[in-house]
C-alpha atoms as a PDB file:
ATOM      1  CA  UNK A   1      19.311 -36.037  24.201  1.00  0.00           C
ATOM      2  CA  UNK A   2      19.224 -32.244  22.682  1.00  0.00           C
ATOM      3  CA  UNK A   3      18.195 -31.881  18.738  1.00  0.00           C
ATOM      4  CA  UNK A   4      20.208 -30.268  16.809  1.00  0.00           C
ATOM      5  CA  UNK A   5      18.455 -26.606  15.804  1.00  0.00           C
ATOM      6  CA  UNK A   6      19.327 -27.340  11.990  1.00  0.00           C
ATOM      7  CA  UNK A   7      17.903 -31.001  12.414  1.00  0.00           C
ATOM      8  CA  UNK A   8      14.435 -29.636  13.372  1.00  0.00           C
ATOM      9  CA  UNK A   9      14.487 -26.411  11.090  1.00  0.00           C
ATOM     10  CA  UNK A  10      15.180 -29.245   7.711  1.00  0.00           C
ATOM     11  CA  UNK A  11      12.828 -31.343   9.408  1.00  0.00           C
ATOM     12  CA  UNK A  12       9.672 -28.699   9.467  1.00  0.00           C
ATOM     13  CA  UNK A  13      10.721 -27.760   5.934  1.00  0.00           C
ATOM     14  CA  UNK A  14      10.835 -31.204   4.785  1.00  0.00           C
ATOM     15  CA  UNK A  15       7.741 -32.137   6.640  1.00  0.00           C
ATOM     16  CA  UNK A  16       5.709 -29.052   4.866  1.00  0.00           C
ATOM     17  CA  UNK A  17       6.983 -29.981   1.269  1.00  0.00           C
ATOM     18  CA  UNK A  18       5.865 -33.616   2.081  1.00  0.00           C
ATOM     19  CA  UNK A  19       2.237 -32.516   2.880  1.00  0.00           C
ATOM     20  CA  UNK A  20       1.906 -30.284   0.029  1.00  0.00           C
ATOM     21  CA  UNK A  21       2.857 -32.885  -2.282  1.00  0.00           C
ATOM     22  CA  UNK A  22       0.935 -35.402  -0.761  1.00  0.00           C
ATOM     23  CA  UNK A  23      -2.423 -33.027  -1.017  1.00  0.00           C
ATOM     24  CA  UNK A  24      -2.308 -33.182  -4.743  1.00  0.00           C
ATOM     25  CA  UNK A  25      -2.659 -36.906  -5.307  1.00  0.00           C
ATOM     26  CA  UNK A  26      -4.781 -36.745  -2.055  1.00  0.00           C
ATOM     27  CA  UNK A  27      -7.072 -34.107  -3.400  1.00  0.00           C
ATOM     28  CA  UNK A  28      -7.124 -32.269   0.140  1.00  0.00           C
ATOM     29  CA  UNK A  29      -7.860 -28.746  -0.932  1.00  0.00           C
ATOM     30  CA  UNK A  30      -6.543 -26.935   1.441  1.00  0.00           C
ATOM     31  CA  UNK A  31      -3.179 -28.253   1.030  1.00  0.00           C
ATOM     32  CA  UNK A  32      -3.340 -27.700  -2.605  1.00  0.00           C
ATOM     33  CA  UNK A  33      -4.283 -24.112  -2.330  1.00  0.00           C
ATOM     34  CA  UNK A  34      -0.925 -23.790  -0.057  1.00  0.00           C
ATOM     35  CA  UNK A  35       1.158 -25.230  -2.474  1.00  0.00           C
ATOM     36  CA  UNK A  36      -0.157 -22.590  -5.173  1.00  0.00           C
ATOM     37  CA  UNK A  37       0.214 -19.920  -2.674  1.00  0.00           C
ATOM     38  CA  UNK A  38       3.539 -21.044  -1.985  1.00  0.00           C
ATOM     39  CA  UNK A  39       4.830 -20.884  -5.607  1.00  0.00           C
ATOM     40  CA  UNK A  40       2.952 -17.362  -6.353  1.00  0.00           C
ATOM     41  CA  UNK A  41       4.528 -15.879  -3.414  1.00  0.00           C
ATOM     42  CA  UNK A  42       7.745 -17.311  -4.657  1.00  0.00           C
ATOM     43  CA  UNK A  43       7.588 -16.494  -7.690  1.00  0.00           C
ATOM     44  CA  UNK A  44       6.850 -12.742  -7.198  1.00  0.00           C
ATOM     45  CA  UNK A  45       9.972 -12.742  -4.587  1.00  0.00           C
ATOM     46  CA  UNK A  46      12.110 -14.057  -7.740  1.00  0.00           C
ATOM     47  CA  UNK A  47      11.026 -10.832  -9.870  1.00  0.00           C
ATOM     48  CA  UNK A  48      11.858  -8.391  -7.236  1.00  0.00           C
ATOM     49  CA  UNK A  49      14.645  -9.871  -5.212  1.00  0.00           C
ATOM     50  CA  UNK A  50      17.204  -9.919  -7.835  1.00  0.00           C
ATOM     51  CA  UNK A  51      17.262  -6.525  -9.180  1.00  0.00           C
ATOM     52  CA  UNK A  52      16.477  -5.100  -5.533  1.00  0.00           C
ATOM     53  CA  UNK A  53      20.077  -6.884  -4.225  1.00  0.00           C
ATOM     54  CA  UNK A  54      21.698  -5.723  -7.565  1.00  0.00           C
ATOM     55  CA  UNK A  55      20.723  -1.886  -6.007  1.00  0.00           C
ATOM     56  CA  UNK A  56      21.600  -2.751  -2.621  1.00  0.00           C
ATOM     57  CA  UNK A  57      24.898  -3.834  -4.070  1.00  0.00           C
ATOM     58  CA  UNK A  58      25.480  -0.635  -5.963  1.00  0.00           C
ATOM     59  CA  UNK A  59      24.533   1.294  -2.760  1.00  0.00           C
ATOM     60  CA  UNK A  60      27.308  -0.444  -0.915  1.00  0.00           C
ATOM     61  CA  UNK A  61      30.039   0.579  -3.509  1.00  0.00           C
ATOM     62  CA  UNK A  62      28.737   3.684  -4.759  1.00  0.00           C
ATOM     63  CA  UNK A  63      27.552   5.442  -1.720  1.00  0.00           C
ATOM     64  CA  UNK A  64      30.526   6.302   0.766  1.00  0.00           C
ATOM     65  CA  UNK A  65      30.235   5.746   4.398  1.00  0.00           C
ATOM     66  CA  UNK A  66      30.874   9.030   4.767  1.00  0.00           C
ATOM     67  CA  UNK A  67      28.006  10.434   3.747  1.00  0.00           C
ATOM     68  CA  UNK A  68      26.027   7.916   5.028  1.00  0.00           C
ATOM     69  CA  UNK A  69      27.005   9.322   8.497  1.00  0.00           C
ATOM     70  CA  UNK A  70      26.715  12.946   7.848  1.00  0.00           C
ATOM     71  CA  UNK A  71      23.225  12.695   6.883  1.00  0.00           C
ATOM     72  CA  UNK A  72      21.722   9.706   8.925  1.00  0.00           C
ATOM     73  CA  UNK A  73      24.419   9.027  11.649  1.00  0.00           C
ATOM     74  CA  UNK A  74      25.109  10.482  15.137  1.00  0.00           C
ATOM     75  CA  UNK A  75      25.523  13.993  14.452  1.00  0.00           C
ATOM     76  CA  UNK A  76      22.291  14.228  12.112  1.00  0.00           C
ATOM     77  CA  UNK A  77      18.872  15.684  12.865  1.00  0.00           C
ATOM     78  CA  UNK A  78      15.475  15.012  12.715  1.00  0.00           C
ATOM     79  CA  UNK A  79      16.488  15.694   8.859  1.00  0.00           C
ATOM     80  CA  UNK A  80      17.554  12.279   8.583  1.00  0.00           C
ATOM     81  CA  UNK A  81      14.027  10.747   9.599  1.00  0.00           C
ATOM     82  CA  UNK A  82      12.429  12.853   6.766  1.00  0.00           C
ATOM     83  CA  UNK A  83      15.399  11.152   4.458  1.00  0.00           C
ATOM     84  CA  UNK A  84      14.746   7.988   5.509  1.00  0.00           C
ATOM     85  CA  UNK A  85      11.111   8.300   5.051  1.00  0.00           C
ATOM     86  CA  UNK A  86      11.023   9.436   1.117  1.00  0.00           C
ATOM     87  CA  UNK A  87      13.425   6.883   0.864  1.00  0.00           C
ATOM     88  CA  UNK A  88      11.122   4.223   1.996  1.00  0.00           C
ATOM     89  CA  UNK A  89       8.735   5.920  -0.055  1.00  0.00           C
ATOM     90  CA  UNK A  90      10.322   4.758  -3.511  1.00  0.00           C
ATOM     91  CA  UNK A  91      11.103   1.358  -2.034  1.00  0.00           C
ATOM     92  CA  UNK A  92       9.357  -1.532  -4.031  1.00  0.00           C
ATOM     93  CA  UNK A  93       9.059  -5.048  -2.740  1.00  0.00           C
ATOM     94  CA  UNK A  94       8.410  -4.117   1.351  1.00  0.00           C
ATOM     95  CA  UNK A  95       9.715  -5.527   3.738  1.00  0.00           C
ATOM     96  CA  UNK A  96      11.878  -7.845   1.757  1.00  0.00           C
ATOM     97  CA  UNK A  97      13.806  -5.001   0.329  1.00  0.00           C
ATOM     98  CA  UNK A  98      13.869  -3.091   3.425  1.00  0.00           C
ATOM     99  CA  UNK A  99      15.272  -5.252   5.335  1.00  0.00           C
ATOM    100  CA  UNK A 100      18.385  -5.611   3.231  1.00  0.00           C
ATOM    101  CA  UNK A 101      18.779  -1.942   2.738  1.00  0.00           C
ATOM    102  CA  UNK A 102      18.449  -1.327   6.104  1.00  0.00           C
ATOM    103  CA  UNK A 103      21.584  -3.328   6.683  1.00  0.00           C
ATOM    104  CA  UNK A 104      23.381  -1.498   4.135  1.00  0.00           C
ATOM    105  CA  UNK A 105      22.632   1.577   5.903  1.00  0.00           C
ATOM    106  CA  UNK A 106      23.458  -0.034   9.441  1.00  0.00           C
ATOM    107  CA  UNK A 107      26.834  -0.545   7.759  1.00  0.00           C
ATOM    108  CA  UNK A 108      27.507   2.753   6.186  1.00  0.00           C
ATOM    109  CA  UNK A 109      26.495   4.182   9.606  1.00  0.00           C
ATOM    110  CA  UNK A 110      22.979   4.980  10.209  1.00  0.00           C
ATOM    111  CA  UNK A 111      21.914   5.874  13.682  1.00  0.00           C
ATOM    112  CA  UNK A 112      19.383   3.164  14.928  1.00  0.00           C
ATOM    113  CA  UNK A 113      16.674   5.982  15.559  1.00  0.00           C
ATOM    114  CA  UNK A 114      16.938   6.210  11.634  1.00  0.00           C
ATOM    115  CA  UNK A 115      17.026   2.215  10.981  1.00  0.00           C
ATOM    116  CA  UNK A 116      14.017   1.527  12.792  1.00  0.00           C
ATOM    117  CA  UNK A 117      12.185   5.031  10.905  1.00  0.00           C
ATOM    118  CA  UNK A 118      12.777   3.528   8.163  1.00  0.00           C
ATOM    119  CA  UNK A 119      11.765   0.344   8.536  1.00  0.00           C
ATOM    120  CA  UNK A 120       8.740   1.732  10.055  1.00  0.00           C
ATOM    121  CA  UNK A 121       7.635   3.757   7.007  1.00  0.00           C
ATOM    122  CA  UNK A 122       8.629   1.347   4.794  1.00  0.00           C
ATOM    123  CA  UNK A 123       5.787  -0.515   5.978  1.00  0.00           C
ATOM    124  CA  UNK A 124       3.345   2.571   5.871  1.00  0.00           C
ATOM    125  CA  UNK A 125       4.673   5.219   3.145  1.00  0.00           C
ATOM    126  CA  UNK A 126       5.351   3.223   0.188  1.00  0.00           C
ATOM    127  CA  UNK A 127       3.712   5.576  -2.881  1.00  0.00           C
ATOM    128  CA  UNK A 128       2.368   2.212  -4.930  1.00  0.00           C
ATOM    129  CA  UNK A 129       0.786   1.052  -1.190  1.00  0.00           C
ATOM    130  CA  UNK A 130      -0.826   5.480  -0.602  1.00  0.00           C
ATOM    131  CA  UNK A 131      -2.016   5.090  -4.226  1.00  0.00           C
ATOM    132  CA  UNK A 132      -3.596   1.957  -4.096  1.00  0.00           C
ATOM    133  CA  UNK A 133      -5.623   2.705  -0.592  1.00  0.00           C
ATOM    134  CA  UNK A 134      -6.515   6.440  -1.820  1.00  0.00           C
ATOM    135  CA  UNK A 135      -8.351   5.290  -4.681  1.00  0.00           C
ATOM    136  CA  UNK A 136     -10.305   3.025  -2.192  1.00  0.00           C
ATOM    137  CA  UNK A 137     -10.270   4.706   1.378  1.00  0.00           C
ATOM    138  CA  UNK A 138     -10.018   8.379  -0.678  1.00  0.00           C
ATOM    139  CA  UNK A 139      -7.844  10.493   0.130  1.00  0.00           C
ATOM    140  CA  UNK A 140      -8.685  12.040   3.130  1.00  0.00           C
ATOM    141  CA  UNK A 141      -8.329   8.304   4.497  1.00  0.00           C
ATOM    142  CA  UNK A 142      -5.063   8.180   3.417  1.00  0.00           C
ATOM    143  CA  UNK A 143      -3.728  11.756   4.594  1.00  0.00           C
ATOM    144  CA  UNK A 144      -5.059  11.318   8.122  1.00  0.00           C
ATOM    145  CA  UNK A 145      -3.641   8.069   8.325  1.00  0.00           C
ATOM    146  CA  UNK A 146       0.033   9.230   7.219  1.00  0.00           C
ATOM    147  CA  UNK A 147      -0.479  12.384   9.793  1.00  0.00           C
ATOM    148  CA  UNK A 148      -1.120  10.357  12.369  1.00  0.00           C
ATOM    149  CA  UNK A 149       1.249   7.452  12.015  1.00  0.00           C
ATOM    150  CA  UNK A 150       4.665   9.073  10.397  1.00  0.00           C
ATOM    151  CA  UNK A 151       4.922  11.080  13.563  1.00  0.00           C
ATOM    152  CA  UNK A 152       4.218   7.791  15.467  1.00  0.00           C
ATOM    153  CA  UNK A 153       7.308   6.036  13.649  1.00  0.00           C
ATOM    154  CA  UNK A 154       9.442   8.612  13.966  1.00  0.00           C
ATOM    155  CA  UNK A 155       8.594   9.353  17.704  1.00  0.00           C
ATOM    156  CA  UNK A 156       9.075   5.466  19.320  1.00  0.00           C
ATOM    157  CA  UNK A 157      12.186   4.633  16.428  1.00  0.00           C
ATOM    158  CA  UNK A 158      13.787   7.732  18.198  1.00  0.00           C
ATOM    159  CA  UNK A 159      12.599   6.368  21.761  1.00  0.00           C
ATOM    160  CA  UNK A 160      13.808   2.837  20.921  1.00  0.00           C
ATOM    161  CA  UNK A 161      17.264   4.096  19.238  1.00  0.00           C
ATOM    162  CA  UNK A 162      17.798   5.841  22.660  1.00  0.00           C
ATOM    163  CA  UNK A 163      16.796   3.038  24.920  1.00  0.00           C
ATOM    164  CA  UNK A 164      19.139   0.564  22.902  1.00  0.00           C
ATOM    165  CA  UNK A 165      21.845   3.350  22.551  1.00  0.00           C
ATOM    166  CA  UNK A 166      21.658   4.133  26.248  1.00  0.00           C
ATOM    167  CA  UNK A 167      22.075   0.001  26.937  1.00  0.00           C
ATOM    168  CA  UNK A 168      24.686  -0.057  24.625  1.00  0.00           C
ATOM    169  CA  UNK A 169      22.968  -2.348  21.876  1.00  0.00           C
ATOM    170  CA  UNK A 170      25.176  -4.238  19.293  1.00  0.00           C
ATOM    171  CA  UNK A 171      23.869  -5.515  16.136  1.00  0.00           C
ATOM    172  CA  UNK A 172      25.451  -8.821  15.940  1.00  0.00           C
ATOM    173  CA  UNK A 173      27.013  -9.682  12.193  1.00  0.00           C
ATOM    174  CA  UNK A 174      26.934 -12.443  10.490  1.00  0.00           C
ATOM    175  CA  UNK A 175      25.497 -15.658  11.602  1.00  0.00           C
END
């Protein structure tokens, strides 16, 4: 007999509340310490999220498609990486937000090549994230390490866009 996907997926979630609520009475401290992590991560999601989908809704209606493509579709440059990369320098709330915006631009009609740069430095470039490690690492740290790893995004997010282009890749919707 097969299980159901959603069966086990409500299962592990209902199985992980269970323990964590069970640790407290128990006084099993590592299961404790999850449950506060858990609500401090959540939390924090809770002041970003909201006002992040908010922008990501305003960039949908306000931005046409248009110019979406002209700048970071098929006919654009290597311009559109260095787009894509101060624009995942202002993006708060990491990979949570970029994720979402990347989507938007997916369907205002970003090449992939740009999608996956800016996911990439949306990890790496974020100006809270440089600011934070140069006044720890200094900033020669922090230059070398943005010398040597934008080029790296850009280079395999242009290799991968080709490879999937060439293979005719579809991002499925929905789902």
């Amino acid at each position: 007999m097969k299980v159901p996907y959603k069966a086990v997926k409500l299962s592990a979630v209902v199985l992980y509340f269970a323990f964590v609520l069970a640790s407290f009475p128990a006084g099993f401290e590592p299961g404790q310490q999850i449950g506060k992590n858990f609500l401090s991560f959540s939390l924090e999601l809770l002041k970003i999220l909201p006002s992040a989908f908010v922008l990501i809704g305003l960039f949908e209606v306000w931005v046409k498609k248009e110019k979406v493509e002209k700048h970071l579709g098929k006919g654009s440059g290597m311009l559109s990486h260095v787009w894509v990369i101060l624009l995942a320098g202002t993006t708060v709330g990491g990979m949570y937000v970029a994720f979402p915006v990347s989507y938007a631009l997916f369907r205002k009609g970003a090449k992939l090549s740009v999608i996956f740069t800016y996911l990439g430095a949306s990890a790496i470039c974020r100006i809270p994230m440089i600011i934070f490690e140069a006044s720890f690492m200094g900033i020669k740290f922090s230059v070398i390490r943005l010398l040597v790893s934008i080029p790296l995004v850009v280079l395999s997010s242009i290799w991968l866009g080709h490879y999937l282009e060439k293979r005719h890749y579809q991002i499925v919707e929905g789902g």
